[in-house]
C-alpha atoms as a PDB file:
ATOM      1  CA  UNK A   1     -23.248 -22.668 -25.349  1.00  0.00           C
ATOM      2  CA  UNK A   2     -24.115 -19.532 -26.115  1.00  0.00           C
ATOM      3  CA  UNK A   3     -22.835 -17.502 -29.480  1.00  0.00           C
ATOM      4  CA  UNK A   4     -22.499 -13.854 -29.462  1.00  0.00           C
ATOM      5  CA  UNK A   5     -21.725 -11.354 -33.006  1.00  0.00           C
ATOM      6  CA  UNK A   6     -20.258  -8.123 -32.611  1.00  0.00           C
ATOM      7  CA  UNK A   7     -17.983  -9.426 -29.844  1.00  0.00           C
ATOM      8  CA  UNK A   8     -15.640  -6.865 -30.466  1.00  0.00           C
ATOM      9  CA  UNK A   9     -18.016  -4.226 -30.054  1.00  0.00           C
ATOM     10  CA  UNK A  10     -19.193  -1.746 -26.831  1.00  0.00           C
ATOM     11  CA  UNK A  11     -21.891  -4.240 -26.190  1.00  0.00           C
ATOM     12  CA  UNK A  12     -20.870  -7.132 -27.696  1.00  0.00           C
ATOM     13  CA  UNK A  13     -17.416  -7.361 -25.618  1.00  0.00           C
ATOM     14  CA  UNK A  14     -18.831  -6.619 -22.624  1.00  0.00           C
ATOM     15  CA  UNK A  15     -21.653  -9.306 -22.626  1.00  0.00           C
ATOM     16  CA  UNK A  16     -18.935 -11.865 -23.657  1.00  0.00           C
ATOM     17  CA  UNK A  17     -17.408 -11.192 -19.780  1.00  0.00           C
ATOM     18  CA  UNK A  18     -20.107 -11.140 -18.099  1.00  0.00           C
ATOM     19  CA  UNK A  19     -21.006 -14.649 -19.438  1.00  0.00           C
ATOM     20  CA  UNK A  20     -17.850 -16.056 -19.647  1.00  0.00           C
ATOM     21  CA  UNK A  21     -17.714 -14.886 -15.842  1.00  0.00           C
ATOM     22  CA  UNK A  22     -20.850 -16.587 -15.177  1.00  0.00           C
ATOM     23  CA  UNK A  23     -19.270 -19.770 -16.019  1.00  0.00           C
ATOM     24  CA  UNK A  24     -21.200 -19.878 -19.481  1.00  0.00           C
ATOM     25  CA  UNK A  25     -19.155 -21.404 -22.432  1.00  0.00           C
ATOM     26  CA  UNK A  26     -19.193 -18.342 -25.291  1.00  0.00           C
ATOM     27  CA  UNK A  27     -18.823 -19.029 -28.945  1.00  0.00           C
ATOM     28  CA  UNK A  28     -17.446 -15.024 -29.966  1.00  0.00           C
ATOM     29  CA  UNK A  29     -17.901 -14.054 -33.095  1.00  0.00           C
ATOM     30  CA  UNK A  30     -16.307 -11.069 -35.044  1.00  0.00           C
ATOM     31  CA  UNK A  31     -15.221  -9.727 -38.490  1.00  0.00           C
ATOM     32  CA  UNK A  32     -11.823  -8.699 -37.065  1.00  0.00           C
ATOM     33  CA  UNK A  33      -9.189 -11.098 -35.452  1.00  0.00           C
ATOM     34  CA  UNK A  34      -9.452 -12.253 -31.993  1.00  0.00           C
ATOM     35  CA  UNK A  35      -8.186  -9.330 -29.718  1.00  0.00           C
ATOM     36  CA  UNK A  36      -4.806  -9.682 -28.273  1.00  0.00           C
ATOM     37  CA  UNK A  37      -6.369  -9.913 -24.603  1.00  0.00           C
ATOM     38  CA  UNK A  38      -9.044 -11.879 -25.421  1.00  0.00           C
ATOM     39  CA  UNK A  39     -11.367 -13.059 -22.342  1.00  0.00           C
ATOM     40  CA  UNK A  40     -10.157 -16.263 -21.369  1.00  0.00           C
ATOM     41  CA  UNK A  41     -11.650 -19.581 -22.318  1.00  0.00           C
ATOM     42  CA  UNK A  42     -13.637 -17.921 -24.592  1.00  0.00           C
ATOM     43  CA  UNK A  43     -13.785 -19.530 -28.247  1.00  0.00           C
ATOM     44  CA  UNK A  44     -13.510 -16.962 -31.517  1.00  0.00           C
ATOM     45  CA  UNK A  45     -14.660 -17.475 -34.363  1.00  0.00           C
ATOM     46  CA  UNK A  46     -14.386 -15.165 -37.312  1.00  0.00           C
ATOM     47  CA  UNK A  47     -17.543 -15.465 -39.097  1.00  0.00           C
ATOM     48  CA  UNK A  48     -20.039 -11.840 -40.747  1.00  0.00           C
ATOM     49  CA  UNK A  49     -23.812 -11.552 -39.757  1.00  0.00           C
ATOM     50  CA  UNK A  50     -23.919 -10.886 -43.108  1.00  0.00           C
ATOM     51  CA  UNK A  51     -22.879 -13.937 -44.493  1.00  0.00           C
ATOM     52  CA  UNK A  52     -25.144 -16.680 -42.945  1.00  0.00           C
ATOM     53  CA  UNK A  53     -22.810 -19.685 -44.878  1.00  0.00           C
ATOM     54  CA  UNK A  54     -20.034 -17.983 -42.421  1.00  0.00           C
ATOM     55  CA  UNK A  55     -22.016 -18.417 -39.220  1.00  0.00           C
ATOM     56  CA  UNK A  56     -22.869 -22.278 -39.472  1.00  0.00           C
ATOM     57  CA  UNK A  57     -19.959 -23.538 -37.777  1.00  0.00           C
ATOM     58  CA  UNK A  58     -20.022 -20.459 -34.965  1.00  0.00           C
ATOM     59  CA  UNK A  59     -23.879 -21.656 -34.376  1.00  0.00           C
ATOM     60  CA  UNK A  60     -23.098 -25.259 -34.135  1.00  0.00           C
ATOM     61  CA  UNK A  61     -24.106 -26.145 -30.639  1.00  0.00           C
ATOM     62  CA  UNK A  62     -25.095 -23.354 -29.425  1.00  0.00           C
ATOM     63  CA  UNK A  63     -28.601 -22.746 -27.245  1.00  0.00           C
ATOM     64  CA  UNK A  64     -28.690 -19.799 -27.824  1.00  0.00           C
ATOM     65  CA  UNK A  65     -27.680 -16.532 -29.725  1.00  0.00           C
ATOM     66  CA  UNK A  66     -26.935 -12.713 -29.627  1.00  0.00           C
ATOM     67  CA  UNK A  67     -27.874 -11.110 -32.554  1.00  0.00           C
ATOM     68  CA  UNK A  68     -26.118  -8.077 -33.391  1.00  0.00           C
ATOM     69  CA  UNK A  69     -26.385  -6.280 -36.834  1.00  0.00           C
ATOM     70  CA  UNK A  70     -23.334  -3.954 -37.297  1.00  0.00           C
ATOM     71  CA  UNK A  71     -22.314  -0.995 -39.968  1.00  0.00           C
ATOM     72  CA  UNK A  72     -23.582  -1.097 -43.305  1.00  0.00           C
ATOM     73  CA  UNK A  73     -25.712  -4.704 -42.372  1.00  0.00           C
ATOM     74  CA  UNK A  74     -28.155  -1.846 -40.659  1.00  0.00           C
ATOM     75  CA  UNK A  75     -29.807  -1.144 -44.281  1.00  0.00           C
ATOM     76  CA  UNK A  76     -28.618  -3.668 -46.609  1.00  0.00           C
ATOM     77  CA  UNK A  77     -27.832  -7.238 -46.832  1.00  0.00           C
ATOM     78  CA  UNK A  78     -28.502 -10.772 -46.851  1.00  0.00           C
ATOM     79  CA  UNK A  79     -32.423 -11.560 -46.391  1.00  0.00           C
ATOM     80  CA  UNK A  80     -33.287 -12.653 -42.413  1.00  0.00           C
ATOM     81  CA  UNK A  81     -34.220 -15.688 -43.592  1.00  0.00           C
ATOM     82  CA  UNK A  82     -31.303 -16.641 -44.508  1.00  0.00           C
ATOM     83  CA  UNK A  83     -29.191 -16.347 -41.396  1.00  0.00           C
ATOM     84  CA  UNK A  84     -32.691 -17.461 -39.092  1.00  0.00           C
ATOM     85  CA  UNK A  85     -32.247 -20.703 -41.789  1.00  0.00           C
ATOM     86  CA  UNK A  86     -28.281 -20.965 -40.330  1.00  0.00           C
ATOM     87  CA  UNK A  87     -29.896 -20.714 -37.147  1.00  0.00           C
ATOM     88  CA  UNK A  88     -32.935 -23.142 -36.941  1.00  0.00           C
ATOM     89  CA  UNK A  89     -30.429 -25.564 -38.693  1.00  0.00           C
ATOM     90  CA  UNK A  90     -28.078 -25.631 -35.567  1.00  0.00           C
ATOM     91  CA  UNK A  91     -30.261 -26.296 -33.539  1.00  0.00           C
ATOM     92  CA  UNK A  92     -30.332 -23.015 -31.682  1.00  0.00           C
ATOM     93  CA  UNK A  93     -33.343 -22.640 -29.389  1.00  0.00           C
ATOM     94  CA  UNK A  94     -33.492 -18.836 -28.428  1.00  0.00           C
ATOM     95  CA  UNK A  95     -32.364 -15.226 -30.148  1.00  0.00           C
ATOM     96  CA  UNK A  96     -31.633 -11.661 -28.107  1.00  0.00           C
ATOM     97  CA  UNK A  97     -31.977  -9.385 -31.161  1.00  0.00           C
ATOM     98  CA  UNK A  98     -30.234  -6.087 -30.383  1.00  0.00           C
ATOM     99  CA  UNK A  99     -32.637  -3.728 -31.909  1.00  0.00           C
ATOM    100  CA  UNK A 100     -33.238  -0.165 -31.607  1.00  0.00           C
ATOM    101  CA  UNK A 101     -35.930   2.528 -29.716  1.00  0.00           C
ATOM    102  CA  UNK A 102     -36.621   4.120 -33.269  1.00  0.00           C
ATOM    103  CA  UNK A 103     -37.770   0.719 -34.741  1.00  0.00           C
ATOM    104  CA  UNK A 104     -40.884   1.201 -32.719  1.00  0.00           C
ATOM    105  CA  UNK A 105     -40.724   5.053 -31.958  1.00  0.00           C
ATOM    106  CA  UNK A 106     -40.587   5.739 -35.612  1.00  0.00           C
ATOM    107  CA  UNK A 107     -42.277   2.873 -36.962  1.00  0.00           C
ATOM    108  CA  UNK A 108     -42.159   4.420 -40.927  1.00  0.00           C
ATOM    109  CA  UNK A 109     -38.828   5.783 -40.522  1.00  0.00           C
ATOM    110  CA  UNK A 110     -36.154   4.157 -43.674  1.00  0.00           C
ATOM    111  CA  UNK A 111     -33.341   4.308 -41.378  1.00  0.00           C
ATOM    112  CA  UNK A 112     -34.377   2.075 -39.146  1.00  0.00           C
ATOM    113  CA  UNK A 113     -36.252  -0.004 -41.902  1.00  0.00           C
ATOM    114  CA  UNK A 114     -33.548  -3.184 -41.969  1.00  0.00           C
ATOM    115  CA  UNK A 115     -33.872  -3.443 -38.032  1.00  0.00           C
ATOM    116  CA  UNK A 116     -37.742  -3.970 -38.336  1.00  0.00           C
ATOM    117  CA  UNK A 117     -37.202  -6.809 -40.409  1.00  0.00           C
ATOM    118  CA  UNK A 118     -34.911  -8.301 -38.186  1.00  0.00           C
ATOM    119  CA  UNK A 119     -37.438  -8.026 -34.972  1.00  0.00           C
ATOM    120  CA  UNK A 120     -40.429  -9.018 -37.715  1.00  0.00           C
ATOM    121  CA  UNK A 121     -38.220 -12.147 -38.814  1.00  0.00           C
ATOM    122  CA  UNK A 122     -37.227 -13.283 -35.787  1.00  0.00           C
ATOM    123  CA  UNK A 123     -40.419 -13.345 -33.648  1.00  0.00           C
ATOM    124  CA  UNK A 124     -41.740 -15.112 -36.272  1.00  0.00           C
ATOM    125  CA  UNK A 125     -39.164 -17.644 -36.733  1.00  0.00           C
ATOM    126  CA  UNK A 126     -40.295 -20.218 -34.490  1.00  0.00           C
ATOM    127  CA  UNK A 127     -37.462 -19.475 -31.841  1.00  0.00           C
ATOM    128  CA  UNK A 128     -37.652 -18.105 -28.349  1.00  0.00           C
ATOM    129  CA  UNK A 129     -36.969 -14.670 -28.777  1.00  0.00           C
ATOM    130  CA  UNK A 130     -36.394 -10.878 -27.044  1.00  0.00           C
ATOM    131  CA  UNK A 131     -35.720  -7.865 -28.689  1.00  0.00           C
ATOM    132  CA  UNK A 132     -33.734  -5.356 -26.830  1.00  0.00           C
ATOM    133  CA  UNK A 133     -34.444  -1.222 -28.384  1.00  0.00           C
ATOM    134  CA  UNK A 134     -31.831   0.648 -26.339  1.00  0.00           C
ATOM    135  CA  UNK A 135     -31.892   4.425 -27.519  1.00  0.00           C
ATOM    136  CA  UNK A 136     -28.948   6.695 -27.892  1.00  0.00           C
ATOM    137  CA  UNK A 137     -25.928   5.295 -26.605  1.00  0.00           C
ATOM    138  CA  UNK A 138     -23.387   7.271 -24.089  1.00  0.00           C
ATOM    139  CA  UNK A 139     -20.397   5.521 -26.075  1.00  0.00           C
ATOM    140  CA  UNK A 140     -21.416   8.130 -28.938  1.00  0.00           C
ATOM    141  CA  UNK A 141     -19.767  10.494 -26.924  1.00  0.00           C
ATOM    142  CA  UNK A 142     -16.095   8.865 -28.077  1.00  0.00           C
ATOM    143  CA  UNK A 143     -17.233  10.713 -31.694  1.00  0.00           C
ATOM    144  CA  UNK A 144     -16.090  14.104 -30.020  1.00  0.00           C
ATOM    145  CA  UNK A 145     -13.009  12.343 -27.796  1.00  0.00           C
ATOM    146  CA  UNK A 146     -10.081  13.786 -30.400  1.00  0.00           C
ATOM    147  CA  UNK A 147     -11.165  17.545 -30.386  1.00  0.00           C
ATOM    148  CA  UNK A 148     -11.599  17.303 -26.638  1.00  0.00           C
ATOM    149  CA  UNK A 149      -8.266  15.753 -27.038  1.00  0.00           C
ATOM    150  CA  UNK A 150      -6.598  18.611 -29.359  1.00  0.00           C
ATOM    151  CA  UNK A 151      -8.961  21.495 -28.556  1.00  0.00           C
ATOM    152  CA  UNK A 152     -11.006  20.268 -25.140  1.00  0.00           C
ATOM    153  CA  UNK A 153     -14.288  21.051 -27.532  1.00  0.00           C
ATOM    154  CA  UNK A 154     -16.856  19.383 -27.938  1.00  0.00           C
ATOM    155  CA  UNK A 155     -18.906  19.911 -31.334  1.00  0.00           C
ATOM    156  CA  UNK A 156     -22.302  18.717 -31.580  1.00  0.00           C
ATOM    157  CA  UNK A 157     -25.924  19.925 -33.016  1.00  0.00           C
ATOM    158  CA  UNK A 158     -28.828  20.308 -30.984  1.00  0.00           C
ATOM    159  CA  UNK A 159     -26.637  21.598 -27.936  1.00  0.00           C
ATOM    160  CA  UNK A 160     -29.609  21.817 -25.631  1.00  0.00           C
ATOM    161  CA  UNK A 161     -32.218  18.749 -26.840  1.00  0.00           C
ATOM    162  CA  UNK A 162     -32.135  16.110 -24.033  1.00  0.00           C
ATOM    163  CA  UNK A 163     -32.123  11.917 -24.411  1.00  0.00           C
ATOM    164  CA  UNK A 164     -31.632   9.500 -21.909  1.00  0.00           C
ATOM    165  CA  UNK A 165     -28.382   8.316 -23.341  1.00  0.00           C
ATOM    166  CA  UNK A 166     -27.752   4.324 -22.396  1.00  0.00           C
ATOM    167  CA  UNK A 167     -24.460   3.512 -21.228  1.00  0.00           C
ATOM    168  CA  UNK A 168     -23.724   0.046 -23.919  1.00  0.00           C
ATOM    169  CA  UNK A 169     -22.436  -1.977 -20.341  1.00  0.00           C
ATOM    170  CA  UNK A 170     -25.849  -1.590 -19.212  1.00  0.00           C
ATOM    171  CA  UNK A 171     -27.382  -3.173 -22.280  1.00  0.00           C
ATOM    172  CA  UNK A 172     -24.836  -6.261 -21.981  1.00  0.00           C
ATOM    173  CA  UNK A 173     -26.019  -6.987 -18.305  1.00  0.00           C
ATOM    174  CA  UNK A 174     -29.324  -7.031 -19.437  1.00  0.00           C
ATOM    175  CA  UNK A 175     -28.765  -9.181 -22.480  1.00  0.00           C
ATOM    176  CA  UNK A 176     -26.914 -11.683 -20.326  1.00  0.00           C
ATOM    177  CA  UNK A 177     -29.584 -11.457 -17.993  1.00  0.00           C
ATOM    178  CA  UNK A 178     -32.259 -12.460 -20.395  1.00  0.00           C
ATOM    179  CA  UNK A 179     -29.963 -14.953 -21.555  1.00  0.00           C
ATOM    180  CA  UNK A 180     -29.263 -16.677 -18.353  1.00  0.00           C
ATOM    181  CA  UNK A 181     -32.684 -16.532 -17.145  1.00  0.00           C
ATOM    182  CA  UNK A 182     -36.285 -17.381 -17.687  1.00  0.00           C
ATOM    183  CA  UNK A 183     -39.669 -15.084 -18.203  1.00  0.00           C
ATOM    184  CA  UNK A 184     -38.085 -13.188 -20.989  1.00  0.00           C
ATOM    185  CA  UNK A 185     -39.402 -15.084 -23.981  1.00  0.00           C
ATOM    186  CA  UNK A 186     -41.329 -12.906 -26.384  1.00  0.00           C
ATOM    187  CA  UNK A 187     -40.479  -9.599 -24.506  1.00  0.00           C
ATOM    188  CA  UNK A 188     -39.571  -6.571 -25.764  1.00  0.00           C
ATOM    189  CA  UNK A 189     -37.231  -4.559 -24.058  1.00  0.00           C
ATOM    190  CA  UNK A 190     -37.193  -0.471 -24.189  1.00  0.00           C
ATOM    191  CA  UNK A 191     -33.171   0.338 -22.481  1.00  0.00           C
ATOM    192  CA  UNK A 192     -32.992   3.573 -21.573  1.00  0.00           C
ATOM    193  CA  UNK A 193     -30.871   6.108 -19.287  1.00  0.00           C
ATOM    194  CA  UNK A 194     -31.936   7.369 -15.587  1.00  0.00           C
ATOM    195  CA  UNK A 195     -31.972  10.816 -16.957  1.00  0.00           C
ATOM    196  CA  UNK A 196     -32.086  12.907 -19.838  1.00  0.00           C
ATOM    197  CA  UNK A 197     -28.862  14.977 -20.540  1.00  0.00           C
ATOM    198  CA  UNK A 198     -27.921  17.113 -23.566  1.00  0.00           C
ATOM    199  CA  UNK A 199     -24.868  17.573 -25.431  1.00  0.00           C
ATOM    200  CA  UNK A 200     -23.948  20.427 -23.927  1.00  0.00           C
ATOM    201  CA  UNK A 201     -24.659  18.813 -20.386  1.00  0.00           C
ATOM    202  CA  UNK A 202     -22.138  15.371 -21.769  1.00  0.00           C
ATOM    203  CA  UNK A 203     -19.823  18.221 -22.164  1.00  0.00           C
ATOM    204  CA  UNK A 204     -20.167  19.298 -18.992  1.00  0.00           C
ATOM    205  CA  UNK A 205     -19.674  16.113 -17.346  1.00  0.00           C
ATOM    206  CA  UNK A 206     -16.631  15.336 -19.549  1.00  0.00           C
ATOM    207  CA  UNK A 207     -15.123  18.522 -18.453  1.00  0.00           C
ATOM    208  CA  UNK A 208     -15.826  18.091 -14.533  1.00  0.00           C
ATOM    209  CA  UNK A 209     -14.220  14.161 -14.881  1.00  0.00           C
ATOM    210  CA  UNK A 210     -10.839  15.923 -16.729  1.00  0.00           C
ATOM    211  CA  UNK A 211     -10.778  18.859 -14.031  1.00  0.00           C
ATOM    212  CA  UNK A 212     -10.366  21.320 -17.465  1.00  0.00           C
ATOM    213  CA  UNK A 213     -12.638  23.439 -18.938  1.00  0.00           C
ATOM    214  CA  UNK A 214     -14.267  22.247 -22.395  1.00  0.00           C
ATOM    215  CA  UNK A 215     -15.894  24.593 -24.466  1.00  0.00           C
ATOM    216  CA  UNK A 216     -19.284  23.328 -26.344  1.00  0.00           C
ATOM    217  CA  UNK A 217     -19.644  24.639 -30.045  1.00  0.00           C
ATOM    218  CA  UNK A 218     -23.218  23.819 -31.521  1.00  0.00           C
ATOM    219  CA  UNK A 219     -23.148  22.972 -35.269  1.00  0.00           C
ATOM    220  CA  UNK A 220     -25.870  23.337 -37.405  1.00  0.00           C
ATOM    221  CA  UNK A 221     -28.091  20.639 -38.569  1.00  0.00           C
ATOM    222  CA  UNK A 222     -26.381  21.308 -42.469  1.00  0.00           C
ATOM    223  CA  UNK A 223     -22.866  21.102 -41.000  1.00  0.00           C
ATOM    224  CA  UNK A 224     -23.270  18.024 -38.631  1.00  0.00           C
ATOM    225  CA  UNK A 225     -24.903  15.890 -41.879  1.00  0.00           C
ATOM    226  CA  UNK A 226     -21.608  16.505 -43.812  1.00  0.00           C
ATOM    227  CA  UNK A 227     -19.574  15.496 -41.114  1.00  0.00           C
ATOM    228  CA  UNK A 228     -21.398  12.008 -40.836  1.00  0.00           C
ATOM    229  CA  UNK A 229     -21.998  11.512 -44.079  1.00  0.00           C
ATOM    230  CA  UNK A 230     -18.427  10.883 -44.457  1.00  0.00           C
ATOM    231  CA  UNK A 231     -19.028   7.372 -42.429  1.00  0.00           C
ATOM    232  CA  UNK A 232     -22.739   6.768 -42.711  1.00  0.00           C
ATOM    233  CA  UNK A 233     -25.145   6.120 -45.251  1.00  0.00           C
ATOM    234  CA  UNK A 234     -27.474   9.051 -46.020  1.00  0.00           C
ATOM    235  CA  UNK A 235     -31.329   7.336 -44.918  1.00  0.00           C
ATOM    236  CA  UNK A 236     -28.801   6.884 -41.485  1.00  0.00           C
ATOM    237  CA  UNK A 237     -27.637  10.379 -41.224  1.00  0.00           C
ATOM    238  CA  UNK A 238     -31.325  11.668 -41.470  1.00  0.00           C
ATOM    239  CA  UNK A 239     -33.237   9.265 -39.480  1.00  0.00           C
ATOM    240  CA  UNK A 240     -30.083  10.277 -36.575  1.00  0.00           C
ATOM    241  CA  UNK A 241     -30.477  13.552 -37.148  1.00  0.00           C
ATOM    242  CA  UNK A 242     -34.341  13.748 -36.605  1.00  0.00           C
ATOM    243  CA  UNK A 243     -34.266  11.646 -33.557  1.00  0.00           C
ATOM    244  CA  UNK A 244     -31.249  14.292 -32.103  1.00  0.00           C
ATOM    245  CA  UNK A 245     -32.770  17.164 -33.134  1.00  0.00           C
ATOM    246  CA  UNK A 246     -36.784  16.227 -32.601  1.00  0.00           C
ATOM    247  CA  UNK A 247     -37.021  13.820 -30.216  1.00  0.00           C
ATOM    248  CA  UNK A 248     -40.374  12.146 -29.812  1.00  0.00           C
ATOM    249  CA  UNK A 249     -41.939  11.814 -26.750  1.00  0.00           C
ATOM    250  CA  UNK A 250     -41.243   8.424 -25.949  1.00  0.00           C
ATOM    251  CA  UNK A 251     -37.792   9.028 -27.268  1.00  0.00           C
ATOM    252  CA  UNK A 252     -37.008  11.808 -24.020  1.00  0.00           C
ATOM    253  CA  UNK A 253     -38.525   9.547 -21.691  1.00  0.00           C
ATOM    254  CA  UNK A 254     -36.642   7.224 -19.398  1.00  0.00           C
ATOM    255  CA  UNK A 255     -38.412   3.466 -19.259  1.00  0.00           C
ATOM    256  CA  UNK A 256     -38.055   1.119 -15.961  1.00  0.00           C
ATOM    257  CA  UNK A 257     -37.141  -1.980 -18.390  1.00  0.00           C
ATOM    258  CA  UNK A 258     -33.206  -1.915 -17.294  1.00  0.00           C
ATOM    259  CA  UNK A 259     -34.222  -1.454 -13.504  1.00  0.00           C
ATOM    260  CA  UNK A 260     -37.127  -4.099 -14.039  1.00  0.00           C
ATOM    261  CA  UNK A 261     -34.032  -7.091 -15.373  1.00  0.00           C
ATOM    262  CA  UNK A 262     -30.984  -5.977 -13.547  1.00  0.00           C
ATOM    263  CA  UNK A 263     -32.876  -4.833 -10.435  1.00  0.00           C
ATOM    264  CA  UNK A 264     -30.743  -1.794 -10.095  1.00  0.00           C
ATOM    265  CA  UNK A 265     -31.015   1.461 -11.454  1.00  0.00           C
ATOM    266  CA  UNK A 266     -29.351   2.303 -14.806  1.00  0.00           C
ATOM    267  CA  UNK A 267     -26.333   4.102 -14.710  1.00  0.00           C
ATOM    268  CA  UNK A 268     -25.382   8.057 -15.353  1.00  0.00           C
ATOM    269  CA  UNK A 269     -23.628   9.157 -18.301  1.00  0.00           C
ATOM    270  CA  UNK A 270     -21.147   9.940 -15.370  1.00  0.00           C
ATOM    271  CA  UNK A 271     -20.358   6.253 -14.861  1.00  0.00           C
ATOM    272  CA  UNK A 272     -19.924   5.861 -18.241  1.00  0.00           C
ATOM    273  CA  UNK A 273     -17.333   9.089 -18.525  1.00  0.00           C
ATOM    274  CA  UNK A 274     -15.430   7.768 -15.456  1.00  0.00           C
ATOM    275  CA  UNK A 275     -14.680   4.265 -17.293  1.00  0.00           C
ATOM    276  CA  UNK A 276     -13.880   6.019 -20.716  1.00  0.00           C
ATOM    277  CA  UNK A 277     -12.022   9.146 -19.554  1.00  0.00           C
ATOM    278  CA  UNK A 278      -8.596   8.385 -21.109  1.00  0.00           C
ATOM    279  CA  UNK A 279     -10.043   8.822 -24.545  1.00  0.00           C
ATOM    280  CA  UNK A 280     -10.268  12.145 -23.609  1.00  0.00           C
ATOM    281  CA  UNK A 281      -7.431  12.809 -21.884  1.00  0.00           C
END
C-alpha cells in the first residue's frame, strides 16, 4: 500500500491515478473532503501533514509514502521528527519527499529553510528515501487565468527572465516511478522543464492555444510583492521573488533527471496549456 498527502493537489492527484492505474492500492490523504469524482478504489483519508497524531491510521500498512508539505507547513510546524516517528511506527519502509530546486540552489535561503529540514530529517531517518526538487511549476500559470479571463492579460514581473517551468504531471510520473521501482534509494532528483520560457513567452503560448490576442503587462518587483503577500508569508514572497527575478545558474538550466526515470523527454509548457486551457477561456 502506498499513502500519498496532498492528494488533492496538481501533483498529488495526479500520482494517485497513475498508481491506482498501475494496480497499486493508494491510501489518499487530504485536508479537504474526498472529491466528488474521486479515482476509484482509492481509499481517503482525511488526515494534515501537520498533525502527525492525524496520519497514524492513514500510514497503517502502508510500504511506502509520498511526502508532500503544503501552504503554511512550508515554514512552520510540527518538528520532522514527529511525523518520521508516525512513520517508522507503521511500519513504513520508504519516503518520496517532494522537495524543492531552491533547497539546494539556495542552500542559506529562509524561504526554503523548513524544506531542508524535511530532506535533512528524512535521509537520516533510517528509511529508504528520494527527494524530488522540481523548480518552478507551469501550474503557476493558473495565478494569471482570471485576468486572461476578464481582460486576456497576463500580469507578471520579470517579463523577460527565463526558467524551465515543470509541468506538476511530469513530477507525479516520476514519483510513481520511483515508487514502483528499484535503484532510486538515496537519490536526489533535480525535475526540470525541456526549455526555458519567460512570462512573457507563457503568455504567448496561452494566447496561440485561445486563438486571441493577450497582452503581457510587466509589474514591478514592489507591486508583484503586495499582490502575493496577500496569500503568502513574507520570507516566501522574497525567496520567490529572487529566484523569478535572479535566477541562478543552475536555476535556468534544464537537468536530464525527468528524461533519465520516465525515459521520455519532459513536456512543454505547451502540453501543459493544452490540458488547462479552459481556465482561461
Amino acid at each position: 500500500m502506498i499513502t500519498v498527502t496532498g492528494a488533492t493537489g496538481n501533483v498529488g492527484r495526479v500520482l494517485v491515478e497513475l498508481l491506482a492505474e498501475a494496480g497499486e492500492e493508494v491510501v489518499a490523504v487530504s485536508r479537504r473532503p474526498q472529491p466528488a469524482h474521486a479515482t476509484a478504489g482509492v481509499r481517503w483519508a482525511r488526515a494534515d501533514v501537520g498533525d502527525a497524531r492525524s496520519m497514524r491510521v492513514a500510514l497503517r500498512g502502508a510500504r511506502a509514502l509520498f511526502l508532500l508539505l503544503g501552504g503554511e507547513l512550508n515554514s512552520r510546524g510540527e518538528s520532522p521528527d514527529a511525523l518520521l516517528e508516525a512513520v517508522t511506527d507503521a511500519g513504513v519502509e520508504q519516503v518520496v519527499l517532494l522537495s524543492s530546486q531552491v533547497g539546494a540552489t539556495r542552500p542559506a535561503a529562509p524561504s526554503h529553510a523548513r524544506l531542508r529540514e524535511f530532506e535533512a530529517a528524512v535521509r537520516t531517518s533510517g528509511h529508504s528515501c528520494t527527494v524530488l526538487r522540481p523548480g518552478a511549476f507551469a501550474s503557476n500559470a493558473l495565478a494569471w487565468a482570471e485576468s486572461v479571463r476578464t481582460r486576456r492579460t497576463v500580469f507578471a514581473p520579470f517579463g523577460d527572465v527565463a526558467l524551465p517551468v515543470i509541468d506538476p504531471a511530469d513530477v507525479a510520473a516520476v514519483a510513481a516511478a520511483v515508487l514502483r521501482e528499484d535503484g532510486h534509494a538515496g537519490r536526489a532528483y533535480e525535475l526540470t522543464g525541456p526549455e526555458p520560457i519567460s512570462p512573457r513567452g507563457q503568455a504567448a503560448v496561452i494566447s496561440e492555444a485561445l486563438g486571441e490576442e493577450v497582452a503581457f503587462v510587466e509589474l514591478s518587483r514592489e507591486d508583484a510583492h503586495a499582490h502575493m503577500s496577500r496569500f503568502m508569508p513574507e520570507e516566501a514572497v522574497s525567496g520567490t521573488l529572487d529566484v523569478l527575478g535572479a535566477p541562478l545558474p543552475a536555476e535556468r538550466r534544464t537537468g536530464p533527471d525527468v528524461t533519465a526515470v520516465l525515459r521520455r523527454p519532459a513536456a512543454p509548457f505547451g502540453a501543459w496549456v493544452a490540458r488547462n486551457l479552459p481556465a482561461f477561456r
